[in-house]
Protein backbone atom coordinates (compact mmCIF):
# COMPACT_ATOMS: atom_id res chain seq x y z
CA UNK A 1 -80.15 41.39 182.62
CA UNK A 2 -79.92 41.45 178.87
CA UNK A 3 -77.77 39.31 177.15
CA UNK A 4 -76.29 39.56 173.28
CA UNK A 5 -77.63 36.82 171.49
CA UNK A 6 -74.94 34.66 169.54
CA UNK A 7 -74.75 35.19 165.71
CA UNK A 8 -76.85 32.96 163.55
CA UNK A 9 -74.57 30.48 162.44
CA UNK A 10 -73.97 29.48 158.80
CA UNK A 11 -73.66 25.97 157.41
CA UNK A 12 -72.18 25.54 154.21
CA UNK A 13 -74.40 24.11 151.35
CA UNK A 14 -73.69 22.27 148.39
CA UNK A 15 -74.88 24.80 145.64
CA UNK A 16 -77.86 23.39 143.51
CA UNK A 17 -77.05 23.28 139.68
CA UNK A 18 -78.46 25.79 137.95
CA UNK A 19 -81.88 25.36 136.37
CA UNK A 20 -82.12 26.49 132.41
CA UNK A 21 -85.72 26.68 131.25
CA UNK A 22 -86.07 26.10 127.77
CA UNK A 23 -87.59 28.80 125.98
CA UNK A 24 -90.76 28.93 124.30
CA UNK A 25 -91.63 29.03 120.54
CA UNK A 26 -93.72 32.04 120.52
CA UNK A 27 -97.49 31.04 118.63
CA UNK A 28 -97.47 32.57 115.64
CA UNK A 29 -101.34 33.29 114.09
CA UNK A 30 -100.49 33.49 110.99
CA UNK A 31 -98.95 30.62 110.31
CA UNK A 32 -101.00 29.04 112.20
CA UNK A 33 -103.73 29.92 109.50
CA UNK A 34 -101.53 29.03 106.77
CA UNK A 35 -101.03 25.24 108.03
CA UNK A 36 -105.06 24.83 109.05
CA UNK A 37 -105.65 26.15 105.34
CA UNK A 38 -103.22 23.86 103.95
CA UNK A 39 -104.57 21.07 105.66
CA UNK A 40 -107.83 21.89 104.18
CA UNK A 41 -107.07 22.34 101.00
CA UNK A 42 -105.38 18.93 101.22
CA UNK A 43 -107.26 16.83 97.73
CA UNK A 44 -109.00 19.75 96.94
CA UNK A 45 -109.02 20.89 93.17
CA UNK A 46 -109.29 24.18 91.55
CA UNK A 47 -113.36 23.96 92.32
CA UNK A 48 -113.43 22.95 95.57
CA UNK A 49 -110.92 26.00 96.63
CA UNK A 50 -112.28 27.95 94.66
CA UNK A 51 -115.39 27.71 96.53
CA UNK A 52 -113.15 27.49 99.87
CA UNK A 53 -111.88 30.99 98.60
CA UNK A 54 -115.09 33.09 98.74
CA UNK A 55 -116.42 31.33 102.16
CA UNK A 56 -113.08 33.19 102.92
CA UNK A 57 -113.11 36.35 101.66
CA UNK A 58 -116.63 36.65 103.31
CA UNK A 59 -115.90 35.86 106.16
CA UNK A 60 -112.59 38.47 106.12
CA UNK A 61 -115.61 41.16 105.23
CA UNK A 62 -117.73 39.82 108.26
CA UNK A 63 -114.87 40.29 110.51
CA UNK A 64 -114.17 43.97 109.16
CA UNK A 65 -117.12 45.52 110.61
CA UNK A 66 -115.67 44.29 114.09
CA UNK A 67 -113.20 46.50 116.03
CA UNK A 68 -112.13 43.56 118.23
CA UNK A 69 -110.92 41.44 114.91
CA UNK A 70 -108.91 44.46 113.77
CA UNK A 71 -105.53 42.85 115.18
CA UNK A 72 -106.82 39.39 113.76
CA UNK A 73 -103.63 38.24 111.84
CA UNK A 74 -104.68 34.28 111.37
CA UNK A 75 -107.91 35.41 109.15
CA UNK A 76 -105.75 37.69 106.19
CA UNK A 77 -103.23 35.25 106.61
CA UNK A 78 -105.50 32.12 106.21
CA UNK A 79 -107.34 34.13 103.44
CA UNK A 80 -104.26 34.88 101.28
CA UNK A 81 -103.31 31.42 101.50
CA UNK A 82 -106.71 30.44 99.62
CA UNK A 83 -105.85 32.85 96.91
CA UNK A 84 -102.31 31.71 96.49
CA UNK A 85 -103.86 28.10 96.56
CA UNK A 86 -106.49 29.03 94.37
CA UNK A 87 -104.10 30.93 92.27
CA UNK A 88 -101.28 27.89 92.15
CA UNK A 89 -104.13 25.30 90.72
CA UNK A 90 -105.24 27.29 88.08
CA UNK A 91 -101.69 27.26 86.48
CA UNK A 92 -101.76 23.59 87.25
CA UNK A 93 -103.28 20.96 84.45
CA UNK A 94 -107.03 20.43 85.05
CA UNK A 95 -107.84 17.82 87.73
CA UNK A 96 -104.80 18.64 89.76
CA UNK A 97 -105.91 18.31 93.62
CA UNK A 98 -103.94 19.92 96.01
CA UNK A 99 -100.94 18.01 98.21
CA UNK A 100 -99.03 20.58 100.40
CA UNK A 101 -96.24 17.87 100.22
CA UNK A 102 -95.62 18.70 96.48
CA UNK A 103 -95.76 22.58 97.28
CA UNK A 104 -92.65 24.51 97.14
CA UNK A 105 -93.86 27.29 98.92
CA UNK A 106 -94.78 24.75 101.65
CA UNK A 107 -91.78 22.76 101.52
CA UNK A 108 -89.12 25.87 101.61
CA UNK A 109 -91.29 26.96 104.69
CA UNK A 110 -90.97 23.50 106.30
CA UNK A 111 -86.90 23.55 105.63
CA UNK A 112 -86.67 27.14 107.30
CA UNK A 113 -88.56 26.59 109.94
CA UNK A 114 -86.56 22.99 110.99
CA UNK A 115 -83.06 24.92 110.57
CA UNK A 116 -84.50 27.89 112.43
CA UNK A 117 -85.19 25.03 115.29
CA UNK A 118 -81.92 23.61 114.85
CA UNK A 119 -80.52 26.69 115.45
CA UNK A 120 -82.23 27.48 118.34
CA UNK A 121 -81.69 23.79 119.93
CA UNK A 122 -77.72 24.53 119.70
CA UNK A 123 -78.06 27.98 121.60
CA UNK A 124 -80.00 26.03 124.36
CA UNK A 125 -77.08 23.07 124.50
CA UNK A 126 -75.04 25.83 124.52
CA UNK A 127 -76.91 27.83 127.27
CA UNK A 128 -77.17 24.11 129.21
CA UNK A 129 -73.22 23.44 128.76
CA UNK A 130 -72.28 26.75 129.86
CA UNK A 131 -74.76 26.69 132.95
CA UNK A 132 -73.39 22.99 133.87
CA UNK A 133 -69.78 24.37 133.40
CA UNK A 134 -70.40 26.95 136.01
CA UNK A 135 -71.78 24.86 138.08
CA UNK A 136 -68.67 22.13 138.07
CA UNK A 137 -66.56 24.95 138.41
CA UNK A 138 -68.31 25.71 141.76
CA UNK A 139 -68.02 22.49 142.68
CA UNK A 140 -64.30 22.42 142.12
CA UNK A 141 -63.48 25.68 143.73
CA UNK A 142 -65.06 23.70 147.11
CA UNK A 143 -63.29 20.92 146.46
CA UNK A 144 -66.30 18.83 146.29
CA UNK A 145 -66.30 17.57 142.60
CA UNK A 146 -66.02 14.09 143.43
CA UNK A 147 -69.16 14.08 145.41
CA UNK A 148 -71.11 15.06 141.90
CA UNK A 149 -72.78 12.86 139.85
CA UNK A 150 -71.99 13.15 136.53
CA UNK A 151 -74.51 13.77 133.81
CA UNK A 152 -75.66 13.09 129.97
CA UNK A 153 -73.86 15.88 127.96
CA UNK A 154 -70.84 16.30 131.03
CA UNK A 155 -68.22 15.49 128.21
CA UNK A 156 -69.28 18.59 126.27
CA UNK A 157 -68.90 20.52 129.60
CA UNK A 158 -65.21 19.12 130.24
CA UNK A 159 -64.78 20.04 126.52
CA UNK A 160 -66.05 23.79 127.63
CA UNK A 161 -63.77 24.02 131.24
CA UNK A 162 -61.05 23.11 128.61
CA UNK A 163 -61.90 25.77 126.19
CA UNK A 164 -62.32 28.43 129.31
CA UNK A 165 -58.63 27.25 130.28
CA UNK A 166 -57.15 27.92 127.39
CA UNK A 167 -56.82 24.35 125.96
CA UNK A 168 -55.25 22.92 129.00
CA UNK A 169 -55.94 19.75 130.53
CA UNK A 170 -58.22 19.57 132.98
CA UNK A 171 -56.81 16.93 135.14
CA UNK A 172 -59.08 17.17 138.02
CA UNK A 173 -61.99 16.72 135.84
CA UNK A 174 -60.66 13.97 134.31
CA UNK A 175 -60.34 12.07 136.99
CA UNK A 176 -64.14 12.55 138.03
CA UNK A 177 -65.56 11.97 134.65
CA UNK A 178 -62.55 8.58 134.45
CA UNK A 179 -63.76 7.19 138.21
CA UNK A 180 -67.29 7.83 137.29
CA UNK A 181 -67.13 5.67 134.39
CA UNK A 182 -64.94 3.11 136.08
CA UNK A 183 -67.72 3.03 138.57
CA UNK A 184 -70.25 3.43 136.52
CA UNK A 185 -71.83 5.99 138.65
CA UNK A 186 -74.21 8.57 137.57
CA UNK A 187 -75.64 8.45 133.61
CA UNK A 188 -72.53 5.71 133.04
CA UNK A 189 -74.95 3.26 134.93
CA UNK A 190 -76.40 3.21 131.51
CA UNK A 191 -74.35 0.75 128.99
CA UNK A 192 -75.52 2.71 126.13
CA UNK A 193 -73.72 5.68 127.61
CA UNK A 194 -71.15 4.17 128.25
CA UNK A 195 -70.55 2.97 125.01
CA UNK A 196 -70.94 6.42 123.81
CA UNK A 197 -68.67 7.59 125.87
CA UNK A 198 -66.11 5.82 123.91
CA UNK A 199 -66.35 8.41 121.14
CA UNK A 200 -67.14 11.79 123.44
CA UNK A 201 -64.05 11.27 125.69
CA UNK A 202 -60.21 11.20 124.93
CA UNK A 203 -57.95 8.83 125.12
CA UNK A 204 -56.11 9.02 128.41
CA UNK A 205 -59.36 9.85 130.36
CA UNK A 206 -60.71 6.45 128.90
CA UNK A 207 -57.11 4.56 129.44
CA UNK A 208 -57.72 6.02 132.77
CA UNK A 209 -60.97 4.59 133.33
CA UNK A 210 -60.14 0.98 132.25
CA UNK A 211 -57.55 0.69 134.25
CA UNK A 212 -59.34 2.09 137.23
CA UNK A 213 -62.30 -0.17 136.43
CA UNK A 214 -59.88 -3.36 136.75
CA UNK A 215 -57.86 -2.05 139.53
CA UNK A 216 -61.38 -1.34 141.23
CA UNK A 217 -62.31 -5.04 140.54
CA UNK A 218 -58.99 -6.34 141.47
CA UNK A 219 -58.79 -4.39 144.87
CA UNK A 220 -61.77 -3.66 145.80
CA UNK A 221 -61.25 -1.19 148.49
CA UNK A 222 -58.79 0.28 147.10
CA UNK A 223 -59.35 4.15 147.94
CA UNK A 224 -58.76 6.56 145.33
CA UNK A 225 -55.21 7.74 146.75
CA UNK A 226 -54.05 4.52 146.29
CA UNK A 227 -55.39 4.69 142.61
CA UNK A 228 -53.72 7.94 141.88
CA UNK A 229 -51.00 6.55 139.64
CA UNK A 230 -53.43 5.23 137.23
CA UNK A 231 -53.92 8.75 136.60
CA UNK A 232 -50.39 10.09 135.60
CA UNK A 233 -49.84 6.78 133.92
CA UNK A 234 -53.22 7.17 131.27
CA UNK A 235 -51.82 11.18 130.67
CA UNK A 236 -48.63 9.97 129.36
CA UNK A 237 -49.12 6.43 127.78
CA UNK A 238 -52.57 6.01 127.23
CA UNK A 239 -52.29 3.07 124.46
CA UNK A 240 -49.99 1.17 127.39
CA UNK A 241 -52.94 1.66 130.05
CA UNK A 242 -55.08 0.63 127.95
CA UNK A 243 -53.40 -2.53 127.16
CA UNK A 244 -52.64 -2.83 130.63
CA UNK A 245 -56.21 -3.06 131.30
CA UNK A 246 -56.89 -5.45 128.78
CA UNK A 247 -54.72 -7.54 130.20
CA UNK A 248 -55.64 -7.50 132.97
CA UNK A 249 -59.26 -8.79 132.41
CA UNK A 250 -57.72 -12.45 131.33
């Protein structure tokens, strides 16, 4: 007798957060034979480069009878860099050595380069906050927020739901990142976060927290419908609440 097997059944699962891999600085030949000449030349004087210069340029004429070294972009680059070195200390007065930290080419390099980083470590917070912010907003949609842990950068994320909502409030979210911190769950285990805190989140949400933090200690089981008031009473006095809670620490 043949039977029909039952459908596989599906269990819901918590979805993971996102992963964002950094990316990579691509290597870059050339520069890297601009730096290893540079740090070379470091102390040398018009002499010793000068010297340094022709070990280069024969060396460039070894490598041109090779096919494989055709593509070679360190050895012109490192090369030119001896003849602009070369070429820099004989406009300097005689007995000048060379210091790449007093060389403008060097230096303007040095300043692109770091706000070219900068740049590119903002579009990866940026790629991070957005990832996170789809991720909480998965969590929400379950109804599972409260069961997150929150993270180191999550007030930038509530910043972004806000943003994606137009500028409105995000109460929900509020309340998670407010009971974290009241229970000093996930990165607010840390005091130095949250002390930061204190200057990444608004008002009400810390009003909220204070309050909830000496309710908490007050009543200890107190379950979080109980605490729901402190809520609606940080979003419309939050200097009150926050007096409140100083009070009631006495």
């Amino acid at each position: 007798m043949m039977t029909t097997p039952w459908p596989p059944r599906h269990t819901a699962r918590r979805p993971l957060p996102p992963r964002v891999a950094a990316p990579r600085e691509p290597v870059d030949p050339a520069r890297i034979g601009r730096r290893v000449v540079r740090r070379e030349a470091r102390g040398m004087d018009a002499g010793l480069v000068a010297a340094a210069l022709e070990e280069a340029r024969f060396e460039a004429r070894q490598a041109s009878r090779y096919e494989d070294l055709a593509d070679d972009l360190r050895g012109p680059a490192e090369l030119a860099e001896w003849e602009r070195i070369a070429a820099l200390l004989a406009e300097a007065p005689a007995g000048t050595r060379y210091d790449p930290d007093a060389d403008d080419v060097v230096q303007a390099e040095l300043a692109a380069h770091a706000a070219a980083a900068a740049r590119e470590a903002e579009l990866r917070e940026a790629v991070r906050i957005a990832a996170r912010a789809n991720h909480l907003q998965v969590l929400r949609d379950l109804g599972t927020l409260d069961q997150a842990e929150p993270a180191e950068g999550d007030e930038a994320v509530r910043d972004e739901l806000t943003r994606r909502a137009g500028g409105y409030v995000q109460a929900d979210v509020d309340a998670w990142l407010a009971h974290a911190l009241a229970a000093h769950r996930g990165h607010y285990r840390d005091p130095a976060a949250r002390e930061a805190a204190a200057g990444l989140l608004t008002p009400p949400v810390l009003a909220h927290a204070a309050l909830l933090g000496e309710l908490l200690r007050l009543v200890p089981d107190a379950d979080a419908d109980a605490l729901a008031f402190a809520a609606r009473l940080a979003a419309t006095e939050p200097e009150a609440v926050g007096a409140l809670a100083t009070l009631l620490v006495l």
